[in-house]
Structure formats: structure tokens, C-alpha cells
C-alpha atoms as a PDB file:
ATOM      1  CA  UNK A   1     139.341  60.394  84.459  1.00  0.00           C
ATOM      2  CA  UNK A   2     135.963  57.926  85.033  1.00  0.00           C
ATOM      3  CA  UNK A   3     133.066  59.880  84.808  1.00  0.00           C
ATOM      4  CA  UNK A   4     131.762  58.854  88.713  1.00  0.00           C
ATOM      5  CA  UNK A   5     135.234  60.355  89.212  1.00  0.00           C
ATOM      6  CA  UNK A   6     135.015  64.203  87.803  1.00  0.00           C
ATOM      7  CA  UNK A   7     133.936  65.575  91.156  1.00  0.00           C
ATOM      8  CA  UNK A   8     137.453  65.320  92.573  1.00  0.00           C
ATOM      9  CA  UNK A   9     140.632  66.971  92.622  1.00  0.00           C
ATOM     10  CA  UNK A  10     143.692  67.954  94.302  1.00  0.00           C
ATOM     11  CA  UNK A  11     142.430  70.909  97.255  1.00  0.00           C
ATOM     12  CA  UNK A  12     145.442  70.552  99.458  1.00  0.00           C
ATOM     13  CA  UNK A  13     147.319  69.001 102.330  1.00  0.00           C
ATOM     14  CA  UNK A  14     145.736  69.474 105.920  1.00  0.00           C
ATOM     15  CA  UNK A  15     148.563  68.838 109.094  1.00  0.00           C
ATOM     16  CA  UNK A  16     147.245  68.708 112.440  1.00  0.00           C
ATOM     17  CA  UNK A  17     149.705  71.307 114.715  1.00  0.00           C
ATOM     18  CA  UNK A  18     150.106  71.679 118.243  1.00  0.00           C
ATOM     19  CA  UNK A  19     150.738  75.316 117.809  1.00  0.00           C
ATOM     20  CA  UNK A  20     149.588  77.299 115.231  1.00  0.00           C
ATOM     21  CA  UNK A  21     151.465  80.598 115.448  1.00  0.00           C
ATOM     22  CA  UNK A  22     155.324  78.485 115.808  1.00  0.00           C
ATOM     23  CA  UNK A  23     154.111  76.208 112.743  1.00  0.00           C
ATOM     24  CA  UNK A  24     152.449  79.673 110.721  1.00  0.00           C
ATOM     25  CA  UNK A  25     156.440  80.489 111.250  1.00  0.00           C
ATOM     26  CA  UNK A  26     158.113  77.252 110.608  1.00  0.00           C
ATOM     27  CA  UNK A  27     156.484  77.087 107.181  1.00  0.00           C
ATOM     28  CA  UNK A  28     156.759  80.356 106.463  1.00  0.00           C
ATOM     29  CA  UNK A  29     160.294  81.391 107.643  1.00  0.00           C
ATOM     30  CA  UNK A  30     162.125  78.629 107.054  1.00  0.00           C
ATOM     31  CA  UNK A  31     160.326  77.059 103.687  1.00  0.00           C
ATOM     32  CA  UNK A  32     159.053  79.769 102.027  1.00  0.00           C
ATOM     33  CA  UNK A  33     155.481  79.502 102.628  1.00  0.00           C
ATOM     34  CA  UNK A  34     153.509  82.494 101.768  1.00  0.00           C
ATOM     35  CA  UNK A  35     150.558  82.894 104.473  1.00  0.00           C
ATOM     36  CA  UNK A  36     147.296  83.053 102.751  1.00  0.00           C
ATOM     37  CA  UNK A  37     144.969  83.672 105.929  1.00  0.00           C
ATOM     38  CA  UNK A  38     145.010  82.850 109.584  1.00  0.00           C
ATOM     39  CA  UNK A  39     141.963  82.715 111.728  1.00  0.00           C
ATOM     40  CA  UNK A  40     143.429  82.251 115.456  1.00  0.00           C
ATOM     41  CA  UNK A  41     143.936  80.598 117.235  1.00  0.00           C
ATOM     42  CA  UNK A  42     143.294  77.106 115.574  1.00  0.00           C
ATOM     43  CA  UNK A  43     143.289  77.268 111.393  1.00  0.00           C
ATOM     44  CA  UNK A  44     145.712  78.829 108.838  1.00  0.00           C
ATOM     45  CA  UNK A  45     145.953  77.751 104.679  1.00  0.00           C
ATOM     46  CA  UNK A  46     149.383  78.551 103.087  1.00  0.00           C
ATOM     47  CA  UNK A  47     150.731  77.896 100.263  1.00  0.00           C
ATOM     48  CA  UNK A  48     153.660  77.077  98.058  1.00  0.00           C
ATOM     49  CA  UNK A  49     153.385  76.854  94.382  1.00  0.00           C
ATOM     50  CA  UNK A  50     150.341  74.985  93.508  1.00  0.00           C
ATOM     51  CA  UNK A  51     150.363  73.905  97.364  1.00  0.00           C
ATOM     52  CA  UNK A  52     148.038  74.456  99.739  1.00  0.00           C
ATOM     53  CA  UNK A  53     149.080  73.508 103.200  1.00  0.00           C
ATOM     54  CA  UNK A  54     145.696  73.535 105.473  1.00  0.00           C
ATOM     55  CA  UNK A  55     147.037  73.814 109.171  1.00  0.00           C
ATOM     56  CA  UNK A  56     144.633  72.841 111.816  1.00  0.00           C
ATOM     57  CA  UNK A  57     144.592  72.912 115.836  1.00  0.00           C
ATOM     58  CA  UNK A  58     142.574  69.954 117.529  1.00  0.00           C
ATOM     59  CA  UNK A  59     139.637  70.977 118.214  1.00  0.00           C
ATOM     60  CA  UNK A  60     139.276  73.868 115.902  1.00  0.00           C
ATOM     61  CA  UNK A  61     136.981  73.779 113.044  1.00  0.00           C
ATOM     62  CA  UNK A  62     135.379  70.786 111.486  1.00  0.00           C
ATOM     63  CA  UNK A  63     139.080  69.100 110.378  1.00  0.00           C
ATOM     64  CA  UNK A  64     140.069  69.203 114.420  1.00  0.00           C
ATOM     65  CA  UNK A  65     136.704  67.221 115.701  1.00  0.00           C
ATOM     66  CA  UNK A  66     137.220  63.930 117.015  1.00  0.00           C
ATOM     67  CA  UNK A  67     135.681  61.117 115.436  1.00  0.00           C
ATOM     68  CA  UNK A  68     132.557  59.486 116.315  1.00  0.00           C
ATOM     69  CA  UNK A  69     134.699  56.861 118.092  1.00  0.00           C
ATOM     70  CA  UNK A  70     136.430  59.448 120.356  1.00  0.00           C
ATOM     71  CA  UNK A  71     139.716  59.337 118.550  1.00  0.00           C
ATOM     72  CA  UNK A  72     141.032  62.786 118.570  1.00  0.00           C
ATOM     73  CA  UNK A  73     143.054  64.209 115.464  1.00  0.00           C
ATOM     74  CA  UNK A  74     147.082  64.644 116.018  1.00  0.00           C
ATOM     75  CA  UNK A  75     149.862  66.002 115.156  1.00  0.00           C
ATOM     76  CA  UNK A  76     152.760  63.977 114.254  1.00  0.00           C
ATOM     77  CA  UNK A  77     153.227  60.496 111.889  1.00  0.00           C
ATOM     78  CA  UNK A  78     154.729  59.871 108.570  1.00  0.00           C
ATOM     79  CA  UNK A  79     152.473  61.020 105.888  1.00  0.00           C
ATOM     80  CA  UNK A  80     154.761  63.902 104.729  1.00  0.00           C
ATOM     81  CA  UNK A  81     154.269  66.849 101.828  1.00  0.00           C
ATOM     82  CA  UNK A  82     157.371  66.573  99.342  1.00  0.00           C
ATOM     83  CA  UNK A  83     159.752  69.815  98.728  1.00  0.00           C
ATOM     84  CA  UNK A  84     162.269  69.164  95.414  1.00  0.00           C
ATOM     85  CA  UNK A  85     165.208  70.783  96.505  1.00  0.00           C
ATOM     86  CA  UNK A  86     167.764  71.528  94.360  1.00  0.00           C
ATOM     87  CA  UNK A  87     170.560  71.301  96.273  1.00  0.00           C
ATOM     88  CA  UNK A  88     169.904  69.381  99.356  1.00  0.00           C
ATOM     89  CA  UNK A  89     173.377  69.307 101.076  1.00  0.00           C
ATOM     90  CA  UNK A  90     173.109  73.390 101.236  1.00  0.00           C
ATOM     91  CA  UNK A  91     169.445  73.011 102.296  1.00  0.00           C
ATOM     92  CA  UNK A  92     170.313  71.016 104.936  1.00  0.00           C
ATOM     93  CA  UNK A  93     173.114  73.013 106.004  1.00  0.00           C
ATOM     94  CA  UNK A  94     171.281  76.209 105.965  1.00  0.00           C
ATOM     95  CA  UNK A  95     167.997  74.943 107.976  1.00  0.00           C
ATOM     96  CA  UNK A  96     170.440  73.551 110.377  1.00  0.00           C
ATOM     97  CA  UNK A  97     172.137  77.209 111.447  1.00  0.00           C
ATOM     98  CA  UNK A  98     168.286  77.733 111.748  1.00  0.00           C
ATOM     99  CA  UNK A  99     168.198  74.949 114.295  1.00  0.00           C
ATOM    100  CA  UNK A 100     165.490  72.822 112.432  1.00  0.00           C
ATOM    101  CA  UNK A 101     164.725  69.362 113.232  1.00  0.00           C
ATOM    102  CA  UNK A 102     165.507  66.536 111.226  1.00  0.00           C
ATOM    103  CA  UNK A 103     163.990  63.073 111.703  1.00  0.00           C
ATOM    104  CA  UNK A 104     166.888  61.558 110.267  1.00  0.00           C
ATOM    105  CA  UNK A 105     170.034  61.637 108.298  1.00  0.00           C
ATOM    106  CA  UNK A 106     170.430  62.060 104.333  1.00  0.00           C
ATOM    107  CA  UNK A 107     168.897  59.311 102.708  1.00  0.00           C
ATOM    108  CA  UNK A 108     170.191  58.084  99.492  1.00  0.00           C
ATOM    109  CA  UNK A 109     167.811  55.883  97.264  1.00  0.00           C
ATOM    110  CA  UNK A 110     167.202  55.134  93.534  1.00  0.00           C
ATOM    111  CA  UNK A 111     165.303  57.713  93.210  1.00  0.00           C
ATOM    112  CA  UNK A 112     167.738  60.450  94.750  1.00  0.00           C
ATOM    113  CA  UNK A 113     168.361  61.900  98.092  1.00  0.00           C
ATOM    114  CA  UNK A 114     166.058  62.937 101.044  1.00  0.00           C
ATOM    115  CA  UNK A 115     166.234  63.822 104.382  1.00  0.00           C
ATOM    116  CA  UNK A 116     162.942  64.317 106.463  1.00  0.00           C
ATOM    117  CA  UNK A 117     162.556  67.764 108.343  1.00  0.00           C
ATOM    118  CA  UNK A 118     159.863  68.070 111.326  1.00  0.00           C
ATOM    119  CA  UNK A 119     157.622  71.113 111.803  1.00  0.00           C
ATOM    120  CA  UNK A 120     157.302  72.446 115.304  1.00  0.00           C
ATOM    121  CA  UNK A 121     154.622  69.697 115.927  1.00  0.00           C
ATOM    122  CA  UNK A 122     156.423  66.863 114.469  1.00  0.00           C
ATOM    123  CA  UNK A 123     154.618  66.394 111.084  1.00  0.00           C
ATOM    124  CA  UNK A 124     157.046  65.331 108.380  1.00  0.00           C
ATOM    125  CA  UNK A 125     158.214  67.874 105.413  1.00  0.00           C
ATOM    126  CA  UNK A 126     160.459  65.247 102.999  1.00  0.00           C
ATOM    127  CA  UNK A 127     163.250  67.036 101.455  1.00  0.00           C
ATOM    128  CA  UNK A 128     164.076  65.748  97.875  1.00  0.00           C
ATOM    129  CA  UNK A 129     166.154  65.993  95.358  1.00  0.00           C
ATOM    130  CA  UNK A 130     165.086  63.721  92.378  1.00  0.00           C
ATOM    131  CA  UNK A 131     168.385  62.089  90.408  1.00  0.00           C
ATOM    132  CA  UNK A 132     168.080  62.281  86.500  1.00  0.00           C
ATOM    133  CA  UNK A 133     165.822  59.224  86.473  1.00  0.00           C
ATOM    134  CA  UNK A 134     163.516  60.966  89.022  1.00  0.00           C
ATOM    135  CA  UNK A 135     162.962  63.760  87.381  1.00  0.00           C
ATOM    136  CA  UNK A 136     159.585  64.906  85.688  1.00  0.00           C
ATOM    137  CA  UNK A 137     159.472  64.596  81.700  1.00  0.00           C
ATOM    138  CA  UNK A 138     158.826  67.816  79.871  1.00  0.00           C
END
């Protein structure tokens, strides 16, 4: 890394929700999320491996202020966190009897397959699982 660059690295992902308690359960019941803390009724950091998944009301805190041009954070749009799934056809089929939301159908690409699942406020979780090509060297 640059030198002028050594301040930074990876702290985590930070989704806007709508509601806090039905997305603290979303990402917890269904994905496996383990809840780190949760200060209500607007902010809650989980996390998931190495993830951290920042989840923030508008409003609440200094990640839910609008902007100095009145533009007011939301939730929603299609910047997305990535899940490697191992078997996505049974994932699918098991968050389904669970009556979670997808955004679309299976996908299949040159990388692999994905689908993309919506949390209670419609932010995008992208389902993937990487064909031999996609997959991480050791």
C-alpha cells in the first residue's frame, strides 16, 4: 500500500434501514448474523466473519444526518454485501419457506450463480456461489 494510503482499511458495511428491530432479525435469523450491540431505536453493528454490517435509521447518529444539501440518507439501491453460499439452490429454497424476498431470479454468469435477497428495507444481500474459476486461490 502507498504510504499517503496506510491510514485506511476495511471497518465495515453501513445499510440505511427503515426498521431497525425487523432488519436486527432479518440479518440475524435468517443469515446468521451474530448481534454485536444495539442502541435503539436507530443503530445496531453485526457481524459475520470478518463482517461488520453497521445498520443505521435516518436520522439517528451521525451516518443518518442529511447532507448539507438536504438529501436525506435511504434505504434501498443496489450496492449489496456478498454472502458465498455453498449451495445456493438449497439456500434459496430454505429462505423461501422463510418467506424472504428476492429481487430476482437465479442468475447464472461466468463467474457462478447469484440471486439477490432484500432485507426488510430493501437493501440488497447478493447470494453467491463462485464456479471453480471464481474461487479464491489458497
Amino acid at each position: 500500500m502507498e504510504k499517503q494510503n496506510e491510514y485506511l482499511s476495511f471497518y465495515g458495511v453501513r445499510y440505511i434501514v427503515s426498521d431497525l428491530d425487523a432488519a436486527v432479525l432479518f440479518y440475524k435469523d435468517l443469515l446468521g448474523f451474530t448481534v454485536d450491540m444495539q442502541v435503539a431505536p436507530g443503530l445496531a453493528r453485526l457481524s459475520k466473519g470478518s463482517l461488520r454490517l453497521f445498520l443505521n435509521r435516518p436520522g439517528f447518529g451521525g451516518a443518518g444526518q442529511s447532507m448539507p444539501d438536504g438529501t436525506v440518507p435511504a434505504p434501498g439501491g443496489w450496492a449489496r454485501i456478498i454472502l458465498e453460499v455453498g449451495n445456493l439452490e438449497a439456500a434459496i429454497a430454505t429462505l423461501k419457506t422463510k418467506k424472504a424476498q428476492f429481487r430476482n431470479e437465479l442468475v447464472t454468469g461466468q463467474g457462478g450463480r447469484q440471486i439477490l435477497l432484500r432485507d426488510p428495507s430493501g437493501n440488497l444481500i447478493e447470494l453467491f456461489e463462485p464456479n471453480e474459476q471464481a474461487k479464491p486461490l489458497k
